[in-house]
C-alpha atoms as a PDB file:
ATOM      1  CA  UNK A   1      27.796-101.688-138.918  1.00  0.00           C
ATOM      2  CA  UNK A   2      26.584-105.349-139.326  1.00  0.00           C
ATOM      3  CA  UNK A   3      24.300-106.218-142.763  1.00  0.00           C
ATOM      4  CA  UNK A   4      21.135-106.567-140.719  1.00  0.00           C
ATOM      5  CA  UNK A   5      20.976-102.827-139.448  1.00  0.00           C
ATOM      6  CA  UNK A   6      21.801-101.516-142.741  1.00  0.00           C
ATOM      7  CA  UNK A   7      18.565-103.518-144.220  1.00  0.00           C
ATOM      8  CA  UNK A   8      16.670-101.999-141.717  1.00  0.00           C
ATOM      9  CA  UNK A   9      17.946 -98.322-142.198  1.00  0.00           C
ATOM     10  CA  UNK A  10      17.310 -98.999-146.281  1.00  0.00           C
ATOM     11  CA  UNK A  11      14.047 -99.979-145.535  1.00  0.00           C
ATOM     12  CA  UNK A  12      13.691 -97.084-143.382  1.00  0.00           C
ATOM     13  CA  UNK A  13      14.783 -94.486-146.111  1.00  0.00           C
ATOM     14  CA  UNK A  14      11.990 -96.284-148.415  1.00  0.00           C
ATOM     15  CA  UNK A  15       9.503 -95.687-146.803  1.00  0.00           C
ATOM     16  CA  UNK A  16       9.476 -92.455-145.947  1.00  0.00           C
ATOM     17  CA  UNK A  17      10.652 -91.350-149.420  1.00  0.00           C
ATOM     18  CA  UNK A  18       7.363 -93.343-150.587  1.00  0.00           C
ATOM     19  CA  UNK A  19       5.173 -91.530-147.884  1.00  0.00           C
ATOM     20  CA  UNK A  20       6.599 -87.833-149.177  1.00  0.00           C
ATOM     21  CA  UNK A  21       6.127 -89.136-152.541  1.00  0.00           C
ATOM     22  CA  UNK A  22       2.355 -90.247-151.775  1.00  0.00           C
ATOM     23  CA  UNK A  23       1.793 -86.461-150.186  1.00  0.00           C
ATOM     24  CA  UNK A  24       3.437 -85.004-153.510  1.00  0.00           C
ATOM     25  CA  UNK A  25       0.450 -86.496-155.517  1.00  0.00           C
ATOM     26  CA  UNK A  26      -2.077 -86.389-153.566  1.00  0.00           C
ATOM     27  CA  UNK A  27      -1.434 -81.995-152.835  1.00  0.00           C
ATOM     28  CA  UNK A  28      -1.189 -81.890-156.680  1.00  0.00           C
ATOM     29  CA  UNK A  29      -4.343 -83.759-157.626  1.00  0.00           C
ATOM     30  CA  UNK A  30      -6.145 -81.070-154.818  1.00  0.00           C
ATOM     31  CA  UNK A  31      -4.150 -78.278-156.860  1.00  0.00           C
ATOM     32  CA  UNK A  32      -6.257 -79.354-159.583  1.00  0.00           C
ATOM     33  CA  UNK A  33      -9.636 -79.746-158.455  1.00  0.00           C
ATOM     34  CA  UNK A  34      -9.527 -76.341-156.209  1.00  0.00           C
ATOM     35  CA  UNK A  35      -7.098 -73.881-157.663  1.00  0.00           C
ATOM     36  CA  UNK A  36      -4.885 -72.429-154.855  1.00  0.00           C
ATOM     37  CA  UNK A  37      -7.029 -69.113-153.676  1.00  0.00           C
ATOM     38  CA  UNK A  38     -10.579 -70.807-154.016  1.00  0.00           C
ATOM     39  CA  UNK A  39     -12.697 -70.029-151.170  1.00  0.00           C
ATOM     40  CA  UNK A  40     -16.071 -71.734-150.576  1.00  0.00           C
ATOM     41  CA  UNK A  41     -19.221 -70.388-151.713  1.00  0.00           C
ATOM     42  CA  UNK A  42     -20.895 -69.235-148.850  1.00  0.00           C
ATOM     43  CA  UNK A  43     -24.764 -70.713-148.315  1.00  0.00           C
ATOM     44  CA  UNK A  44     -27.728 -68.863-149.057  1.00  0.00           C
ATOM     45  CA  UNK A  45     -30.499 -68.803-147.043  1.00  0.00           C
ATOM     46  CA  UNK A  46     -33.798 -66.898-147.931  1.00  0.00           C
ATOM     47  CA  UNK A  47     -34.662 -63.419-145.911  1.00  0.00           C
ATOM     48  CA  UNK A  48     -36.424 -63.414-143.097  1.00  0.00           C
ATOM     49  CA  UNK A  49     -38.598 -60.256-142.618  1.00  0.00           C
ATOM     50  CA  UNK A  50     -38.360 -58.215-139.614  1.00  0.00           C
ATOM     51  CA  UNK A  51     -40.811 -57.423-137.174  1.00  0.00           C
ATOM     52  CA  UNK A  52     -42.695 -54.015-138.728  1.00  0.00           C
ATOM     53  CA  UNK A  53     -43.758 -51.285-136.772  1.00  0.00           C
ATOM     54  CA  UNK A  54     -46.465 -51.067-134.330  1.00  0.00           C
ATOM     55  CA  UNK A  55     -49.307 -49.672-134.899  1.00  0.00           C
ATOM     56  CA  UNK A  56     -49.774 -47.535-131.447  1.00  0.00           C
ATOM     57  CA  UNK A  57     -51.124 -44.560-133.285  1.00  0.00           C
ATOM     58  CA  UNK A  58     -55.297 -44.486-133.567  1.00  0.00           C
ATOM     59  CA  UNK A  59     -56.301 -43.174-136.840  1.00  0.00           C
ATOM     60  CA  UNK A  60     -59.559 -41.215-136.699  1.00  0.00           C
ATOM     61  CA  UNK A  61     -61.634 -41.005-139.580  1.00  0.00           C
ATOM     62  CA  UNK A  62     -65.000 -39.283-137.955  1.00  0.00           C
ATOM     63  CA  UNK A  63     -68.272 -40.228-140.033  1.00  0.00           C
ATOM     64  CA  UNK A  64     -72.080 -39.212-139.248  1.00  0.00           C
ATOM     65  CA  UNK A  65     -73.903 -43.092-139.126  1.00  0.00           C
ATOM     66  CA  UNK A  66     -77.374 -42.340-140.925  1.00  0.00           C
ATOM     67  CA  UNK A  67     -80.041 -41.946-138.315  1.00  0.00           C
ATOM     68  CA  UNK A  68     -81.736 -45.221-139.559  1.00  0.00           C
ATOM     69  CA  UNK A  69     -80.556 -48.843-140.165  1.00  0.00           C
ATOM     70  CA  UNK A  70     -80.778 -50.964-143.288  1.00  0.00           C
ATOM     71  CA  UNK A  71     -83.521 -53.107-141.758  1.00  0.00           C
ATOM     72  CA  UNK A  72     -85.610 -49.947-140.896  1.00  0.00           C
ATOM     73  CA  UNK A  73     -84.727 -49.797-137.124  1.00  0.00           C
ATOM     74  CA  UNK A  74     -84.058 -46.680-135.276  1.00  0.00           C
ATOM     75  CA  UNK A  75     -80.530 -45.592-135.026  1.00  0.00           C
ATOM     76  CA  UNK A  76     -78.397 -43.563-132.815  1.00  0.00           C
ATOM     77  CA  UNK A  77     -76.667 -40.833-134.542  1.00  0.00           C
ATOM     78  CA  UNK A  78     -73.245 -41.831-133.383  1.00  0.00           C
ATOM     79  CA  UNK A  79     -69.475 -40.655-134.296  1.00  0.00           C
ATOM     80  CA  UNK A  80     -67.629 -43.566-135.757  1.00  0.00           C
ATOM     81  CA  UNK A  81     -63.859 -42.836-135.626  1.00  0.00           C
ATOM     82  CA  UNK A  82     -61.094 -45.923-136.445  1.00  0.00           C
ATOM     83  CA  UNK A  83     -58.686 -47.124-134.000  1.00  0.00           C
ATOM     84  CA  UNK A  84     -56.468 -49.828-134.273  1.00  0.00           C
ATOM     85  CA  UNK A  85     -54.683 -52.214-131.244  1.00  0.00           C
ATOM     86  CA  UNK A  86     -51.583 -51.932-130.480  1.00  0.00           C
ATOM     87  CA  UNK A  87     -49.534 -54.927-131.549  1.00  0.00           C
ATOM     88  CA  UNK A  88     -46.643 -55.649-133.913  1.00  0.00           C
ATOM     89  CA  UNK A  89     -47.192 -56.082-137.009  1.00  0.00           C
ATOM     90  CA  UNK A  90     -44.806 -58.275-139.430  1.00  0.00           C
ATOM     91  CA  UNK A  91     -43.273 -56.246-142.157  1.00  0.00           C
ATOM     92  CA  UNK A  92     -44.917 -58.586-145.065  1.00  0.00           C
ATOM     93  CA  UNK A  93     -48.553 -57.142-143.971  1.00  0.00           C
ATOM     94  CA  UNK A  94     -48.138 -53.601-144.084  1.00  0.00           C
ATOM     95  CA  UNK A  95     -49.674 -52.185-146.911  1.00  0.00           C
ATOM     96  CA  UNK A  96     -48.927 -48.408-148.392  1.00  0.00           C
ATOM     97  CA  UNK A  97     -51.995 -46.341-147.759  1.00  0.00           C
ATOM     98  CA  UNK A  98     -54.004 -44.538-150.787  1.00  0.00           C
ATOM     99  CA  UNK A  99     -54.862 -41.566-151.138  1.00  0.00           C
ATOM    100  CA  UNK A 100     -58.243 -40.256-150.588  1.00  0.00           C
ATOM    101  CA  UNK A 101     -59.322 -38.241-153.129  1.00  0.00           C
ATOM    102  CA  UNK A 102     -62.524 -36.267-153.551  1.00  0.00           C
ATOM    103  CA  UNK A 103     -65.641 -38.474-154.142  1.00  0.00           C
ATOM    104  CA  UNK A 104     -63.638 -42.208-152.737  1.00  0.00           C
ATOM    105  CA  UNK A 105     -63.194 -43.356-149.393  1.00  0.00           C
ATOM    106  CA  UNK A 106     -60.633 -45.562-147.421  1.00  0.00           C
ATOM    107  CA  UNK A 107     -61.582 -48.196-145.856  1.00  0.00           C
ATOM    108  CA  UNK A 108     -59.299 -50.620-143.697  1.00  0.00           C
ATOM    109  CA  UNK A 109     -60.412 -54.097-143.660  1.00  0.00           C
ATOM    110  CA  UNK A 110     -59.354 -56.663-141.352  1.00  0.00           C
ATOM    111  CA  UNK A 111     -57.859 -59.979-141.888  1.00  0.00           C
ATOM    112  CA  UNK A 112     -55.399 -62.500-140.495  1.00  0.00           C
ATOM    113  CA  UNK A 113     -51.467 -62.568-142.062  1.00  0.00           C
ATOM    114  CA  UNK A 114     -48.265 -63.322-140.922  1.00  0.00           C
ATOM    115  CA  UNK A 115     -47.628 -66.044-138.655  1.00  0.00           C
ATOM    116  CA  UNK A 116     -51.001 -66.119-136.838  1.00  0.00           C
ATOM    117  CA  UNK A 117     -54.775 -66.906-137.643  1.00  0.00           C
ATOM    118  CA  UNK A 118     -56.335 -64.151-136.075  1.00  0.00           C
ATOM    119  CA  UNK A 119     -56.328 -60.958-137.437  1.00  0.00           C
ATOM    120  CA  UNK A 120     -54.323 -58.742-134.781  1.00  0.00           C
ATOM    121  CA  UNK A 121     -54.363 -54.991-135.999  1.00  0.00           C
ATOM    122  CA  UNK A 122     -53.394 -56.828-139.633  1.00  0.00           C
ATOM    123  CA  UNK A 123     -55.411 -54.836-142.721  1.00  0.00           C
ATOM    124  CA  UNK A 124     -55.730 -54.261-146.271  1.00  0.00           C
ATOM    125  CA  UNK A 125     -56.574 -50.786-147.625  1.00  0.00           C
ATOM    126  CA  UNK A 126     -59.956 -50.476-149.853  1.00  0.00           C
ATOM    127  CA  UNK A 127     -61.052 -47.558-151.948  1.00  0.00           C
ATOM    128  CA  UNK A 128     -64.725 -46.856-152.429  1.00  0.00           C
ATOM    129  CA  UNK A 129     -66.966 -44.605-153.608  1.00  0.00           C
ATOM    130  CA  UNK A 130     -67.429 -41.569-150.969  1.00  0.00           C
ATOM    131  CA  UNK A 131     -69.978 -42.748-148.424  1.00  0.00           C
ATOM    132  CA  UNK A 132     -71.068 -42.439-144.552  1.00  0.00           C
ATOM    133  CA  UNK A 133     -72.183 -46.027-144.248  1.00  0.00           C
ATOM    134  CA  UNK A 134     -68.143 -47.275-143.551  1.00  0.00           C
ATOM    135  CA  UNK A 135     -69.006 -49.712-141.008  1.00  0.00           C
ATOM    136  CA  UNK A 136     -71.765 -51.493-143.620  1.00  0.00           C
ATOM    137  CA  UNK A 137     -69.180 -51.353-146.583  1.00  0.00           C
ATOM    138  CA  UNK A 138     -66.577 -51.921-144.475  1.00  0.00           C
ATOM    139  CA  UNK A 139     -68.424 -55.576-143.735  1.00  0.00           C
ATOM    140  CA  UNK A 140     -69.645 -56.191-147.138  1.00  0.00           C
ATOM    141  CA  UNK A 141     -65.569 -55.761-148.396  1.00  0.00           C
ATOM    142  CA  UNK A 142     -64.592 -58.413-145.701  1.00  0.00           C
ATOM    143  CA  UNK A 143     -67.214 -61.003-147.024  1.00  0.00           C
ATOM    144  CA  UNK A 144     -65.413 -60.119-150.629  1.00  0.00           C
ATOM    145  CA  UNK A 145     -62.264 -61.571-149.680  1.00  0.00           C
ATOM    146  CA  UNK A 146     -59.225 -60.692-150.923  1.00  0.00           C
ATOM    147  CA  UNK A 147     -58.109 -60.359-154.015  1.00  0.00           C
ATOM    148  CA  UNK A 148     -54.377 -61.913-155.617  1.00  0.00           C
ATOM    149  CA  UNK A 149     -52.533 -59.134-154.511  1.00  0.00           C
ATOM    150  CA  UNK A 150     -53.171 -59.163-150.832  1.00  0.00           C
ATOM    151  CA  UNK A 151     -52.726 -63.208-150.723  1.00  0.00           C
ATOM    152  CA  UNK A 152     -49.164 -62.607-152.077  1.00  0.00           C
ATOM    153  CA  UNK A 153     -48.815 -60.130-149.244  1.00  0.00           C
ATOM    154  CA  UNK A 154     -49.125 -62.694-146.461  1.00  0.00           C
ATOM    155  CA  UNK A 155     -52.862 -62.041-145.719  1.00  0.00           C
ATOM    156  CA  UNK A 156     -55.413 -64.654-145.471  1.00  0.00           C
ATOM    157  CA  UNK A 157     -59.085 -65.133-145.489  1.00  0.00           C
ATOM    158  CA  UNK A 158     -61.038 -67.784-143.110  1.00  0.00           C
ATOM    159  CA  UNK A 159     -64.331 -67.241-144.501  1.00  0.00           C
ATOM    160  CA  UNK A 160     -65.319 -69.120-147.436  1.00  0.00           C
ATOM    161  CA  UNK A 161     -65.772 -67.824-150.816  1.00  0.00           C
ATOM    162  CA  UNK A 162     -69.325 -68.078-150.571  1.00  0.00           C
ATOM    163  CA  UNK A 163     -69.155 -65.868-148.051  1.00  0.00           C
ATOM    164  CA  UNK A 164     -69.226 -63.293-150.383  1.00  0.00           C
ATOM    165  CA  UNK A 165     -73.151 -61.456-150.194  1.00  0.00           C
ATOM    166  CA  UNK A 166     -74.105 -63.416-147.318  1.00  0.00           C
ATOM    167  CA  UNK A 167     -73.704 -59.843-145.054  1.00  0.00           C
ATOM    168  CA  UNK A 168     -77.494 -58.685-145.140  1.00  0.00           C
ATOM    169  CA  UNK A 169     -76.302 -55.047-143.339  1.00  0.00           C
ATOM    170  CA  UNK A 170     -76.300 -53.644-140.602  1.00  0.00           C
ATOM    171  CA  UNK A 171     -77.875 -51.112-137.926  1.00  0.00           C
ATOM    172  CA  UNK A 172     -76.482 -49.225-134.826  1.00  0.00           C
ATOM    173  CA  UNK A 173     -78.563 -49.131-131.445  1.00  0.00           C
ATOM    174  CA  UNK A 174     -77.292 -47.251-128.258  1.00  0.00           C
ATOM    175  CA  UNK A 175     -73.631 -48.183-128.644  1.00  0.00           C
ATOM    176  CA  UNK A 176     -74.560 -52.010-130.259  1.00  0.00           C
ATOM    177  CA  UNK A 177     -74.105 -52.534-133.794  1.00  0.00           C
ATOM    178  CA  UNK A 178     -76.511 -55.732-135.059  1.00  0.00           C
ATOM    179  CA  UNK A 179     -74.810 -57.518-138.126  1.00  0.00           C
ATOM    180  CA  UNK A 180     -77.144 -59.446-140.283  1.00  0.00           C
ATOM    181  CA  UNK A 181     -75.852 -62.401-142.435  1.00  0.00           C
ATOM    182  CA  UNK A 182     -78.362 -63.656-144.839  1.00  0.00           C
ATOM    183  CA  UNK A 183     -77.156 -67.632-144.899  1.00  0.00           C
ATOM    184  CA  UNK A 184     -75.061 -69.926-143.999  1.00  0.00           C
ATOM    185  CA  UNK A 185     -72.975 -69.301-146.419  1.00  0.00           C
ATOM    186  CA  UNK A 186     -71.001 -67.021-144.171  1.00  0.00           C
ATOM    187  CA  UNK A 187     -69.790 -69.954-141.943  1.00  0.00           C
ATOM    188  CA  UNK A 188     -66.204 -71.860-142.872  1.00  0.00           C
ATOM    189  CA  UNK A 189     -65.898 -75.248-142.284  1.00  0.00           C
ATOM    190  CA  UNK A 190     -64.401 -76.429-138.986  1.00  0.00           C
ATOM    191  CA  UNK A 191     -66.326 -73.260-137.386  1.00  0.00           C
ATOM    192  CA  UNK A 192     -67.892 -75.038-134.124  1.00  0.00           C
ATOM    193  CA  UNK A 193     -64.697 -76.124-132.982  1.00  0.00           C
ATOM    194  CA  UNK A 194     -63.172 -73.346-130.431  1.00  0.00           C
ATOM    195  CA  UNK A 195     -60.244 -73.151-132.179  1.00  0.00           C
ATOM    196  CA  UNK A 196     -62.038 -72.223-135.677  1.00  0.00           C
ATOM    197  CA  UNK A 197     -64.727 -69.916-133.818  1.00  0.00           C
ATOM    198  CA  UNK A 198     -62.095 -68.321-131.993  1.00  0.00           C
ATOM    199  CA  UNK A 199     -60.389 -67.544-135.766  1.00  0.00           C
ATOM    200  CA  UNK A 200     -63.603 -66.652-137.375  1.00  0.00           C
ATOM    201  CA  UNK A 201     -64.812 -64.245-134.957  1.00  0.00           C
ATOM    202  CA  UNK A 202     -61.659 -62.125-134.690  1.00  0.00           C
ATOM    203  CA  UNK A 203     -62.174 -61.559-138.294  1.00  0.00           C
ATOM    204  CA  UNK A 204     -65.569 -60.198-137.610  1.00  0.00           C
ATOM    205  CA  UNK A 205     -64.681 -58.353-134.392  1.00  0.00           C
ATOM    206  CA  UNK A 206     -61.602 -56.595-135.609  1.00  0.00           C
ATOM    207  CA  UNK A 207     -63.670 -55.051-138.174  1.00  0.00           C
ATOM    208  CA  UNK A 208     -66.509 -53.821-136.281  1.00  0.00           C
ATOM    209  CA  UNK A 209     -64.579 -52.754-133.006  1.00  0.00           C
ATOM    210  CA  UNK A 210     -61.860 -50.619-135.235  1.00  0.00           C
ATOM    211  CA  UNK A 211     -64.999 -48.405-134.741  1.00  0.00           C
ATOM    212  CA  UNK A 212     -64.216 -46.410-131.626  1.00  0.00           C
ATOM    213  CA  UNK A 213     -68.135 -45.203-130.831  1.00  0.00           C
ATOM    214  CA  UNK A 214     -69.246 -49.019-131.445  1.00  0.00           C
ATOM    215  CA  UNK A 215     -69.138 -50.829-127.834  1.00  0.00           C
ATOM    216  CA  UNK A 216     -70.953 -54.183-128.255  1.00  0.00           C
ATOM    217  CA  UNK A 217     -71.864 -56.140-131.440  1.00  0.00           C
ATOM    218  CA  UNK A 218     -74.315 -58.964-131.935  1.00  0.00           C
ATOM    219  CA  UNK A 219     -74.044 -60.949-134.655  1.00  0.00           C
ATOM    220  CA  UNK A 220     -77.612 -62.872-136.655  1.00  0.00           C
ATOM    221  CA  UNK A 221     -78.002 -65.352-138.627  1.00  0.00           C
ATOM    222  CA  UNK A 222     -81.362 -64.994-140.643  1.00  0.00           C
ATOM    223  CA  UNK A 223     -82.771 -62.733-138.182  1.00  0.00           C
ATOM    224  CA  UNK A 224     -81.357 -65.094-134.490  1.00  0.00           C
ATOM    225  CA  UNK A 225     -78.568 -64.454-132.608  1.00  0.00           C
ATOM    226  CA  UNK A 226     -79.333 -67.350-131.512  1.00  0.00           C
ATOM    227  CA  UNK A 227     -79.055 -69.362-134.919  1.00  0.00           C
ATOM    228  CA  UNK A 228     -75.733 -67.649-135.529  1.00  0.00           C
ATOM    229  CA  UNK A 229     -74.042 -68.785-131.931  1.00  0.00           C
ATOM    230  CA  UNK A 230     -75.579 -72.241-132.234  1.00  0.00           C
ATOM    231  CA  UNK A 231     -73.917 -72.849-135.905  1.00  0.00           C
ATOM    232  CA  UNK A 232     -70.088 -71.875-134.228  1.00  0.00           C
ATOM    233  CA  UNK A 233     -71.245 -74.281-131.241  1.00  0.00           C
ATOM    234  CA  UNK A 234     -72.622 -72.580-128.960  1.00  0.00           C
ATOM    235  CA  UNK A 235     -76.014 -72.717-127.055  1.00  0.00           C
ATOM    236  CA  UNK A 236     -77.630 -68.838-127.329  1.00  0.00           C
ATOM    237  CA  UNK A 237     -77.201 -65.996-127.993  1.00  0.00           C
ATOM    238  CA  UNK A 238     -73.824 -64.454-126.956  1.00  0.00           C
ATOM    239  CA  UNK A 239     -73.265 -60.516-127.989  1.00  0.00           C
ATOM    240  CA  UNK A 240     -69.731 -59.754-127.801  1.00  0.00           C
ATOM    241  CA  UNK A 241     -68.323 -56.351-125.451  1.00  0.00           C
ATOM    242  CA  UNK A 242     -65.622 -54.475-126.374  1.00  0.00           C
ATOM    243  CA  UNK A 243     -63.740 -55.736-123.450  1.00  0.00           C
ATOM    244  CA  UNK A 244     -64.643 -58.614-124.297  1.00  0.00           C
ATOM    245  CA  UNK A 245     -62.632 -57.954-127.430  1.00  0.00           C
ATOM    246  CA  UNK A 246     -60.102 -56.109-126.124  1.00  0.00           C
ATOM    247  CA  UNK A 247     -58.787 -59.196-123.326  1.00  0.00           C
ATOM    248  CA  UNK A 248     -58.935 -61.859-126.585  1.00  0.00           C
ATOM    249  CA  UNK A 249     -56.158 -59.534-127.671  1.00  0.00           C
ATOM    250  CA  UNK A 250     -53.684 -60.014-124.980  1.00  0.00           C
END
């Protein structure tokens, strides 16, 4: 073997001792950084709620309606009983029902929560004093708002807050409750546009129409129909069917 190959088989031998020397220090340096055994922590991501039940079943609360309305116009005696549409409801908006006790009644008021802006068979639970007016205090609670609670539950209100006393009351003819609002305070802003009449209205129609024996409602504004339709941007009048109701559902 001449000198030149054994140079070059030296050289060899060098370098890969050097290259298993390099991997010796860089495995220990690891060694001490991540302890042999140490596993990653796994990411955390926050829960998603499910989709809830849905809320097929009606539940029928049957109430006498006072033979006269607030405004002193004749009224059909009619049997009110509560229904509710059937669609899913998200598992955030479901609210444990009270108990009704002697002298209280519960009321289920309508509002928008989860992941859409109308309300869709989404309510909060009130308790109130016993009474046979549920559709009025029904309205007068959804012009209240909701209280800290309920917003941490998802739910949320598009009226204003001076909404609150701007519902007047309320009477019952043939079939076709007449709301009464007392200002514009009941409007929110944005209200003409389709998209924010189409939001504000399900609030109001959800509440009324969970009232089986009510099949139309007209809503006033200081006495007009027509004054309340022209504020959301509209020309007249425009009394809202059940049906009506019932295909804006889906």
């Amino acid at each position: 073997m001449d000198r030149r190959t054994l140079q070059m088989i030296q050289r060899g031998l060098t370098a890969a001792v050097s290259v298993v020397l390099a991997l010796i220090v860089i495995t220990s340096f690891r060694n001490l950084l991540e302890p042999p055994g140490a596993t990653q922590a796994p990411s955390t991501t926050a829960p998603v709620a499910a989709a809830g039940d849905t809320d097929e079943t009606p539940t029928e609360t049957t109430v006498e309606e006072p033979g006269s309305g607030e405004d002193g116009s004749d009224v059909t005696q009619d049997t009110v009983t509560t229904t509710t549409a059937a669609v899913a409801i998200p598992a955030v908006c479901l609210e444990e029902p009270p108990e009704e006790n002697e002298g209280t009644t519960v009321l289920r008021v309508f509002f928008p929560c989860g992941g859409t802006d109308l309300a869709r068979g989404t309510y909060v639970y009130r308790v109130v004093p016993a009474t046979d007016l549920v559709l009025t205090t029904t309205m007068r609670e959804m012009t209240a708002g909701l209280d800290l609670e309920e917003t941490q539950l998802g739910f949320r209100n598009p009226l204003p807050a001076s909404a609150d006393g701007s519902f007047q009351g309320v009477s019952i003819v043939d079939g076709t409750a007449y709301i009464e609002f007392g200002s514009n305070d009941i409007l929110p802003p944005g209200v003409a546009t389709i998209e924010g009449a189409q939001v504000f209205l399900s609030t109001l129609n959800a509440n009324v129409f969970q009232f089986s024996s009510i099949s139309a409602v007209e809503y006033r504004l200081n006495g007009s129909c027509d004054a309340f339709w022209q504020q959301i941007g509209a020309e007249e009048c425009d009394p809202i069917t059940r049906a009506e109701w019932s295909a804006q559902l889906g």
